[in-house]
N, C-alpha and C. Protein backbone atom coordinates (compact mmCIF):
# COMPACT_ATOMS: atom_id res chain seq x y z
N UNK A 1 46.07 -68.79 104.65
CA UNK A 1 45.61 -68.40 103.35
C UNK A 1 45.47 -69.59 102.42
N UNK A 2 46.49 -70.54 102.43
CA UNK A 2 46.04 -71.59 101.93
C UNK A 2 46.00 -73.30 102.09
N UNK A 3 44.98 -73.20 103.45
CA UNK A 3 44.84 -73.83 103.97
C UNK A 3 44.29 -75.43 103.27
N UNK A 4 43.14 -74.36 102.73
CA UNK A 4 42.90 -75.72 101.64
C UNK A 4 43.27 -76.40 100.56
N UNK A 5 44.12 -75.74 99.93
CA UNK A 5 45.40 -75.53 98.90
C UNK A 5 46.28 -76.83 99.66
N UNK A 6 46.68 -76.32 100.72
CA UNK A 6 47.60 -77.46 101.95
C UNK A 6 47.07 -79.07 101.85
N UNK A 7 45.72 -78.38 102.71
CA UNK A 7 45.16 -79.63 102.86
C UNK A 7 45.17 -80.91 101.58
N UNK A 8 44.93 -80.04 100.43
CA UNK A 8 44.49 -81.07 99.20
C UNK A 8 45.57 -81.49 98.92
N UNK A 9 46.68 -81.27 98.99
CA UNK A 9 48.12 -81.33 98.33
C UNK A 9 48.68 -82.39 99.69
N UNK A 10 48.27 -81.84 100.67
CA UNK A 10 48.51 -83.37 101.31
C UNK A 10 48.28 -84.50 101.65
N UNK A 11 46.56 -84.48 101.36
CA UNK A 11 45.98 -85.32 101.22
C UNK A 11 46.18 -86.00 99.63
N UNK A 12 46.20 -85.24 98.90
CA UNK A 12 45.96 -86.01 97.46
C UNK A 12 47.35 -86.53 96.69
N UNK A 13 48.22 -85.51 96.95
CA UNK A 13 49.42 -85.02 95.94
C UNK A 13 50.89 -85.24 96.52
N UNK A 14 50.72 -85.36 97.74
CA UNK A 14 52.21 -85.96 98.58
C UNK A 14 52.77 -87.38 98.21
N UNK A 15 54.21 -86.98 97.80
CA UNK A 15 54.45 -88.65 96.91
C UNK A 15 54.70 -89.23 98.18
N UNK A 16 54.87 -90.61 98.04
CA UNK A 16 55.06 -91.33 99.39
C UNK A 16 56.65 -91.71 99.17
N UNK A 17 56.72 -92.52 99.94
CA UNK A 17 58.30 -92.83 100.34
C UNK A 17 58.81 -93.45 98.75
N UNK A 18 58.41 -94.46 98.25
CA UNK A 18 58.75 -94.83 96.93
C UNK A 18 58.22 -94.39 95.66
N UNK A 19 57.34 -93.65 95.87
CA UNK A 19 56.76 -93.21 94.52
C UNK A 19 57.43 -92.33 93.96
N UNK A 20 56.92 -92.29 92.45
CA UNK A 20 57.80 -91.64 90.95
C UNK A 20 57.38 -90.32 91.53
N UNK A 21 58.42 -89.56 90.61
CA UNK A 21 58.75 -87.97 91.11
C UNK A 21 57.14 -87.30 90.68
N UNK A 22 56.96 -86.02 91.75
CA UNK A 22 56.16 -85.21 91.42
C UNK A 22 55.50 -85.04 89.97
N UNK A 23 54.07 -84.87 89.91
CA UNK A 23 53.31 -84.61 88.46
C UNK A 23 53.29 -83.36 88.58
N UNK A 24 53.01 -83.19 87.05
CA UNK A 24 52.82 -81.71 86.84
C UNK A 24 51.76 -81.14 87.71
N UNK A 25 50.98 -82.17 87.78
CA UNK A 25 49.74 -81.30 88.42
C UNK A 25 50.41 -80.66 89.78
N UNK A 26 50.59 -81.55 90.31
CA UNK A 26 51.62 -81.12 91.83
C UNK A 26 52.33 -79.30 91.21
N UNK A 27 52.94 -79.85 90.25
CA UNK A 27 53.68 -78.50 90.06
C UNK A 27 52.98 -77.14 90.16
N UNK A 28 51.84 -77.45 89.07
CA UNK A 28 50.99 -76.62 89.00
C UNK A 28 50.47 -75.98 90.21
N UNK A 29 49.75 -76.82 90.60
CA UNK A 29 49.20 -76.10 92.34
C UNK A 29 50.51 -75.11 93.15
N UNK A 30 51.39 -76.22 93.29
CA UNK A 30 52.28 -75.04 93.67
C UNK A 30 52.66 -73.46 93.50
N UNK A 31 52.64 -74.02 92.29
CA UNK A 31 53.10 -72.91 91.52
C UNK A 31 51.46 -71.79 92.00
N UNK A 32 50.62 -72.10 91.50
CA UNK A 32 49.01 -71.30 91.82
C UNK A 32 49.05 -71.02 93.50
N UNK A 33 49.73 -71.75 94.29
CA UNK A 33 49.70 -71.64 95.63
C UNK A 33 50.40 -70.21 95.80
N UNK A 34 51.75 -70.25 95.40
CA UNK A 34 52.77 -69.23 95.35
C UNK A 34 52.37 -67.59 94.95
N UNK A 35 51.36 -67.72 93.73
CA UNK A 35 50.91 -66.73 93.23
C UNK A 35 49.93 -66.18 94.15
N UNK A 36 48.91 -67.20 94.52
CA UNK A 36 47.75 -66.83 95.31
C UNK A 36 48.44 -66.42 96.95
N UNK A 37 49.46 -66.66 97.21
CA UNK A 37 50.00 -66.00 98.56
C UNK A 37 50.71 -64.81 98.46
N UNK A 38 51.11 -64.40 97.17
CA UNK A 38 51.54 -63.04 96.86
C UNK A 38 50.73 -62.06 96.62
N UNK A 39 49.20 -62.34 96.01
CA UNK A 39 48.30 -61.40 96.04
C UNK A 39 47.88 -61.17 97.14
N UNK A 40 47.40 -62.27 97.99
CA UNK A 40 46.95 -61.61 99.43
C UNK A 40 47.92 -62.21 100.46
N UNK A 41 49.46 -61.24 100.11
CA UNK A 41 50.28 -60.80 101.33
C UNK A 41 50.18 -59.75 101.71
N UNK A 42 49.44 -58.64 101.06
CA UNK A 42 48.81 -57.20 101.54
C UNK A 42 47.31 -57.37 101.96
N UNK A 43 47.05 -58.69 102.39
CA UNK A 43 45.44 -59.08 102.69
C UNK A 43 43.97 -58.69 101.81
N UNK A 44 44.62 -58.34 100.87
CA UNK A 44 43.16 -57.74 100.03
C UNK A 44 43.99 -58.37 98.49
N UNK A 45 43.16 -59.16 98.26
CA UNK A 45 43.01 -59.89 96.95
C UNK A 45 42.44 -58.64 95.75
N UNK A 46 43.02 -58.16 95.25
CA UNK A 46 41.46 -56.85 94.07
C UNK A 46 41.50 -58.13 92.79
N UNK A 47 40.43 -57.27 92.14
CA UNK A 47 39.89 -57.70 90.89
C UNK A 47 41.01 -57.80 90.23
N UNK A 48 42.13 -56.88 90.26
CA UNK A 48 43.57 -56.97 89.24
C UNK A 48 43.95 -57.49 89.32
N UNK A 49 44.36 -58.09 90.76
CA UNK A 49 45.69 -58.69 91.20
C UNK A 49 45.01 -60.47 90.81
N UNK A 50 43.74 -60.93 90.94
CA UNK A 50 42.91 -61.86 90.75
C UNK A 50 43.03 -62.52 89.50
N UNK A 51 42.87 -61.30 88.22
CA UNK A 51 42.86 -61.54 86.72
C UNK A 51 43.87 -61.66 86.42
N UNK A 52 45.13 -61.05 86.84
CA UNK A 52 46.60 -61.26 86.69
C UNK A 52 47.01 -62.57 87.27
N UNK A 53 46.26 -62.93 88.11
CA UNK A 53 47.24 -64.31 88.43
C UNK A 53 46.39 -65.34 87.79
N UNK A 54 44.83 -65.11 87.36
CA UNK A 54 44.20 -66.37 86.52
C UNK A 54 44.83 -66.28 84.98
N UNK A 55 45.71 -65.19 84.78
CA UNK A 55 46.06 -64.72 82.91
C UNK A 55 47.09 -65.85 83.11
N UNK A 56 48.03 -65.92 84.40
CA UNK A 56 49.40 -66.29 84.21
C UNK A 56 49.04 -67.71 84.16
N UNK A 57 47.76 -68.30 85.54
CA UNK A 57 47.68 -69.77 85.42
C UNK A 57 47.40 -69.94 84.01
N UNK A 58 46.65 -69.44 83.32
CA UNK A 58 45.90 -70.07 81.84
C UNK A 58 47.17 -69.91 81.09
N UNK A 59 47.79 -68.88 81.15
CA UNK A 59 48.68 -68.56 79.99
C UNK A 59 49.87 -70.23 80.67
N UNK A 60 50.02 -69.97 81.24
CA UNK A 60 51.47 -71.22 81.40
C UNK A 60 50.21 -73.15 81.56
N UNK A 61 49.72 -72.82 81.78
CA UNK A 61 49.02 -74.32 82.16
C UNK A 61 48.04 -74.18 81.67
N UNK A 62 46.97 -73.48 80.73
CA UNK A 62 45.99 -73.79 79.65
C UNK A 62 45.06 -74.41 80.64
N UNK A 63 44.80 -73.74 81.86
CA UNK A 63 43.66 -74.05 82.73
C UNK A 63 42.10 -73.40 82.42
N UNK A 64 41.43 -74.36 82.66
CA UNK A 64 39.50 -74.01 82.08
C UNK A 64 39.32 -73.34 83.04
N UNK A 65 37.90 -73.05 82.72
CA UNK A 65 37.60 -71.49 83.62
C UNK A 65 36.92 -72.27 84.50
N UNK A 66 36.42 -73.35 84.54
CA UNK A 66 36.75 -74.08 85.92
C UNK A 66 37.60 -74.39 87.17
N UNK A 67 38.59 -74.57 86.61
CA UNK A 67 39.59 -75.24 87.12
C UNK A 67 40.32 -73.56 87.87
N UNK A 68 39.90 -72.73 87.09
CA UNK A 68 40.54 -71.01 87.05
C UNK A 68 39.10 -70.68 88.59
N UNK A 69 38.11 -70.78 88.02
CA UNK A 69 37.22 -70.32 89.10
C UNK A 69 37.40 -70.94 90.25
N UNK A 70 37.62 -72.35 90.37
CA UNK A 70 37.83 -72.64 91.95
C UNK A 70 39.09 -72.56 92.62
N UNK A 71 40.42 -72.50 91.85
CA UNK A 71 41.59 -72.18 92.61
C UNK A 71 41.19 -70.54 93.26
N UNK A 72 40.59 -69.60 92.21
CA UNK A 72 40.33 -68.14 92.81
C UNK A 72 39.16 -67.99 93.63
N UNK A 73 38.52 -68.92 94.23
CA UNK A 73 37.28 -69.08 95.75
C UNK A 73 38.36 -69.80 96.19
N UNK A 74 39.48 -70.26 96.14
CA UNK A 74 40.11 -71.35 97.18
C UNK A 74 41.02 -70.23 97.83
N UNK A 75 41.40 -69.00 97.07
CA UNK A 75 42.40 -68.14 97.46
C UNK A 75 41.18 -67.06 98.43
N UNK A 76 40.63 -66.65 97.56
CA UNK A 76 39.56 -65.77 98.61
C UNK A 76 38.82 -66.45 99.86
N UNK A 77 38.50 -67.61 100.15
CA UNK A 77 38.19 -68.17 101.10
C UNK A 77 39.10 -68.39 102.35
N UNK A 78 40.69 -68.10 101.82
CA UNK A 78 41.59 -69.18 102.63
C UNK A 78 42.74 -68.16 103.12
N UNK A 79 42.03 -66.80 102.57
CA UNK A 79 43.04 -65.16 103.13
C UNK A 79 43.76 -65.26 104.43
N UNK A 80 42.33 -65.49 105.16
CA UNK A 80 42.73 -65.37 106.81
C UNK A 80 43.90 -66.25 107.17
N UNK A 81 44.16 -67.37 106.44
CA UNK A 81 44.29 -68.60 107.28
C UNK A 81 46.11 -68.86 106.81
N UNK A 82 46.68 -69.46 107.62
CA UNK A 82 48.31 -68.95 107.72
C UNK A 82 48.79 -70.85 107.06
N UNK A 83 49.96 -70.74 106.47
CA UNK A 83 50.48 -71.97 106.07
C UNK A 83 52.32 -72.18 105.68
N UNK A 84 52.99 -72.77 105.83
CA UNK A 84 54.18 -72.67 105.61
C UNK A 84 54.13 -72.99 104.18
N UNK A 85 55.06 -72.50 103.51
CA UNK A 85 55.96 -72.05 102.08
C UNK A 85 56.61 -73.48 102.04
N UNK A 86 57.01 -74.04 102.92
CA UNK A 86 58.15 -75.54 102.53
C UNK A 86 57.32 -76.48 101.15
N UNK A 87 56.23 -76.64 101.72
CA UNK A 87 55.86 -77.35 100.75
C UNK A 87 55.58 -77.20 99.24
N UNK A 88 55.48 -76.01 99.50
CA UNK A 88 55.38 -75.44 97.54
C UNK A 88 56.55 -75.25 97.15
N UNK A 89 57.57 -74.97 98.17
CA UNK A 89 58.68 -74.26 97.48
C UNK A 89 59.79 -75.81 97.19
N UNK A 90 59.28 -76.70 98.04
CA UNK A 90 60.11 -78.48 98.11
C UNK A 90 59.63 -78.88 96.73
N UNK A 91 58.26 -78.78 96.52
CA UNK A 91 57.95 -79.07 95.05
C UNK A 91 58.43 -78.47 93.90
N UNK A 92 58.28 -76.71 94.27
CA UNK A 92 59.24 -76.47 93.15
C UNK A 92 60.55 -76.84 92.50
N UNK A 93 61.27 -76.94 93.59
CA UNK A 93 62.74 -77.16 93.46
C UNK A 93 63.25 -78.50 93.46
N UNK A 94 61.80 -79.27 93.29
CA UNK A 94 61.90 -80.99 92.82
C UNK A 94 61.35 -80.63 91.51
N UNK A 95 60.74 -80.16 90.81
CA UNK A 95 60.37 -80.59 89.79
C UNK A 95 60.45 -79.24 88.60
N UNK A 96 61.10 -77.95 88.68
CA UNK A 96 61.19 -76.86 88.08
C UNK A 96 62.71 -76.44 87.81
N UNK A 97 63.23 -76.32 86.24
CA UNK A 97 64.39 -75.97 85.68
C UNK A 97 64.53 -74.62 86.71
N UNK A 98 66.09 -74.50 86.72
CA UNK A 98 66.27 -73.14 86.57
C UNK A 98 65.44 -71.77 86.32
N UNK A 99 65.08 -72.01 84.91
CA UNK A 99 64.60 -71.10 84.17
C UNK A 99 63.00 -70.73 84.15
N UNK A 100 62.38 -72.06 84.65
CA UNK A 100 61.02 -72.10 85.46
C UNK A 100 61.03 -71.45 86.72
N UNK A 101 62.12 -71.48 87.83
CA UNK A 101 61.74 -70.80 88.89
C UNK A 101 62.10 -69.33 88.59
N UNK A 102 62.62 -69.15 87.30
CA UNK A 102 63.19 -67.40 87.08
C UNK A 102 61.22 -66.75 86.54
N UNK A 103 60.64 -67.82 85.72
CA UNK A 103 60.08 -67.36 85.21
C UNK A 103 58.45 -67.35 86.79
N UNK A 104 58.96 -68.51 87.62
CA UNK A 104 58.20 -67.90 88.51
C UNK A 104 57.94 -66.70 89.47
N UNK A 105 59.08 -66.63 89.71
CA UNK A 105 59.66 -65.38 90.05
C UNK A 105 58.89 -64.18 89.79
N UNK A 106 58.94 -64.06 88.37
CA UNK A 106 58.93 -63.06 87.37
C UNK A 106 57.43 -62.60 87.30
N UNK A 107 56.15 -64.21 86.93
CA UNK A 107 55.03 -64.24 87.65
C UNK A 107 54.45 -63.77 88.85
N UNK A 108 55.58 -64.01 90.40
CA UNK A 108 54.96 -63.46 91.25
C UNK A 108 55.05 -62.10 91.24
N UNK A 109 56.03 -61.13 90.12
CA UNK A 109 56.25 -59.71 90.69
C UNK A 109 55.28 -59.51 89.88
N UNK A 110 54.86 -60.17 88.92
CA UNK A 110 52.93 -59.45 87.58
C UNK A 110 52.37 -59.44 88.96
N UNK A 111 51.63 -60.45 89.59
CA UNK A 111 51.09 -60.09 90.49
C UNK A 111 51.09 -59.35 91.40
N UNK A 112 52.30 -58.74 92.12
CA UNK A 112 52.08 -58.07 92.99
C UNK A 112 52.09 -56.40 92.12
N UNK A 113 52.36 -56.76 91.33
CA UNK A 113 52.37 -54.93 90.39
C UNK A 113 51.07 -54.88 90.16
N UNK A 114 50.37 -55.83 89.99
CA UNK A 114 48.81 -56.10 89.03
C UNK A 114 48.31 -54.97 89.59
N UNK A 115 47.78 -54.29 90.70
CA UNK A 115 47.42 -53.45 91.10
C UNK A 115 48.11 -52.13 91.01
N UNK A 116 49.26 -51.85 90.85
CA UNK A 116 49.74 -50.40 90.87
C UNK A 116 50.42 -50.32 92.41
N UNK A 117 50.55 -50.74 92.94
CA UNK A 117 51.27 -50.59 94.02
C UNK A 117 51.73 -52.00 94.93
N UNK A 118 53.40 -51.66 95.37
CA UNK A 118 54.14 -52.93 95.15
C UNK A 118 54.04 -52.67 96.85
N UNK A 119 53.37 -53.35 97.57
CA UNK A 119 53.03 -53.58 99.17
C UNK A 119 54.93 -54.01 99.87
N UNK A 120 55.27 -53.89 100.91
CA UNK A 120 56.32 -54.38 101.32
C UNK A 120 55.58 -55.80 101.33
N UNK A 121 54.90 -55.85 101.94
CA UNK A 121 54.85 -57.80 102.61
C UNK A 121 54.93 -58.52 101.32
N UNK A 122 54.60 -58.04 99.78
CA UNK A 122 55.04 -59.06 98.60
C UNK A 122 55.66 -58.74 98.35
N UNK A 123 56.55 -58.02 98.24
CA UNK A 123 58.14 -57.59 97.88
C UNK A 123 58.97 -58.99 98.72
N UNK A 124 58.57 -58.55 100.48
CA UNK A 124 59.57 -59.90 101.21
C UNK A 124 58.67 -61.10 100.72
N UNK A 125 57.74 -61.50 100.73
CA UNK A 125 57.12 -62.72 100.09
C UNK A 125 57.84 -63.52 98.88
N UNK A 126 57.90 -62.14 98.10
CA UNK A 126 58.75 -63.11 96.51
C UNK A 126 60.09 -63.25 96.57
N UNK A 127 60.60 -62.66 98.05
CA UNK A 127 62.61 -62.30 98.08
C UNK A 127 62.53 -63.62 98.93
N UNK A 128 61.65 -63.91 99.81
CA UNK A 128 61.95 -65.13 100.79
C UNK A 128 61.58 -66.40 99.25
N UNK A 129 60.70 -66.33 99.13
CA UNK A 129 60.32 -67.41 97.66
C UNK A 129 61.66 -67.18 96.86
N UNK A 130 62.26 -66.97 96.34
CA UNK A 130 63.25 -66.36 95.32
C UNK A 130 64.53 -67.57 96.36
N UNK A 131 64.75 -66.57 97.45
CA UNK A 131 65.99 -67.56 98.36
C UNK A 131 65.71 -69.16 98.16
N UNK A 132 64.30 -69.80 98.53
CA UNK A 132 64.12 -70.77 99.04
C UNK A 132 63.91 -71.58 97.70
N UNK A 133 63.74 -71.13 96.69
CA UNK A 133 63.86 -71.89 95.18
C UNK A 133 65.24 -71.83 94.73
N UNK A 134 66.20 -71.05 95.48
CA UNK A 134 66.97 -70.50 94.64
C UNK A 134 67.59 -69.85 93.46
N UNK A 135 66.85 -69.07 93.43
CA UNK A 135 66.75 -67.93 92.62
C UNK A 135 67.54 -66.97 92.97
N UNK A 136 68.71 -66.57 92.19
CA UNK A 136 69.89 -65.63 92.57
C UNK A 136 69.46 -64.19 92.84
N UNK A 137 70.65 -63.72 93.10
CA UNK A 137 69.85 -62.39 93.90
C UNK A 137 69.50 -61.19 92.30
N UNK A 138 70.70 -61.37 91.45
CA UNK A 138 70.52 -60.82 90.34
C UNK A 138 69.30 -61.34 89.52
N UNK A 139 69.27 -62.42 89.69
CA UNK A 139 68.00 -63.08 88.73
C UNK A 139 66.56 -62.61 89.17
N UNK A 140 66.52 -62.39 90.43
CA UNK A 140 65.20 -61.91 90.91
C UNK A 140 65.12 -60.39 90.92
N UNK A 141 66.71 -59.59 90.67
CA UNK A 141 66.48 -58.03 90.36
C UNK A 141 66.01 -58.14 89.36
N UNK A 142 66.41 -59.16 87.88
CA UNK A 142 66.03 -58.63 86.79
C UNK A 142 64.62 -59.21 86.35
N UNK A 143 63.99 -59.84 86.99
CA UNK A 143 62.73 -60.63 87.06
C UNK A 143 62.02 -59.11 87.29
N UNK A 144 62.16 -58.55 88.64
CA UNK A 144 61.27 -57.50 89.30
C UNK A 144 61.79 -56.08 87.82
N UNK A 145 62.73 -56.00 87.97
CA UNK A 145 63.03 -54.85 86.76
C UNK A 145 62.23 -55.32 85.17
N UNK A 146 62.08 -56.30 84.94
CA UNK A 146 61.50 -56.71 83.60
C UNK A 146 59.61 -56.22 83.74
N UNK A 147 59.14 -56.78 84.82
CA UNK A 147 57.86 -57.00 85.22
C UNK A 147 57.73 -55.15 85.60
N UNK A 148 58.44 -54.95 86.28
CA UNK A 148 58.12 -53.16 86.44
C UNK A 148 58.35 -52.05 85.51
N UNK A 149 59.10 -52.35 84.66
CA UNK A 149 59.56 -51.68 83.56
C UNK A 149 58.49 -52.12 82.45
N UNK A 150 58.37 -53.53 82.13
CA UNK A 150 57.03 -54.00 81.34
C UNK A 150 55.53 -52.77 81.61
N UNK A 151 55.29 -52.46 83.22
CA UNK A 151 54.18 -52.06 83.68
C UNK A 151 53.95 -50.58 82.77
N UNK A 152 55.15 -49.92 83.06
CA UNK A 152 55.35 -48.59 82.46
C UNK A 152 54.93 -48.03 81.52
């Protein structure tokens, strides 16, 4: 799914052995990586689940509708295609407070609600993401309880 997401981030964005810590930009992608693998962990991307995760990129990172239009052809293009979590989730947890991975968290459950129905495969998607950022087990109940109760 995000193969090319991968690719660019390792080609472009991988610090090397001595270089200064992760940029935001790094963060960012990640972070857009994370979202875009929670909408299509039920394999169908919709129009909701799409606008909900371009509201959250713009709303937290003030991304142009450029920058918004090609991460969302990079996610619809890259559905099929399978990638390990280490690398977004190594970035997160290099370069995101506490309170950033609560609030990512919190982001991936908008998305998977965006549609009205909470799929198992993003439920385990955001509980395996949640472990691997470390994100407590309470912190990610009240992430999913805020975001579902918000929906209501």
């Amino acid at each position: 799914m995000l193969n090319k997401i991968s690719q660019f981030i390792e080609k472009h964005l991988q610090p090397e052995d001595n270089a200064p810590a992760l940029s935001s930009e790094q963060k960012q992608l990640a972070v857009a990586a994370l979202l875009i693998e929670v909408g299509t962990a039920d394999r169908l991307l919709d129009d909701t689940e799409l606008a909900t995760l371009r509201n959250i990129l713009h709303r937290k990172y003030n991304l142009d509708p450029a920058q918004l239009d090609e991460l969302s052809e990079m996610a619809r293009s890259e559905q099929d295609d399978a990638t390990s979590l280490h690398q977004f989730t190594y970035q997160i947890n290099q370069t995101c407070s506490d309170n950033e991975k609560y609030e990512l968290v919190k982001a991936m459950w908008e998305v998977a609600y965006a549609d009205g129905e909470l799929d198992k495969y993003e439920e385990a998607l955001i509980r395996k993401v949640a472990d691997l950022i470390y994100v407590s087990h309470s912190m990610f109940i009240h992430a999913r309880n805020s975001v579902r109760d918000g929906q209501q």
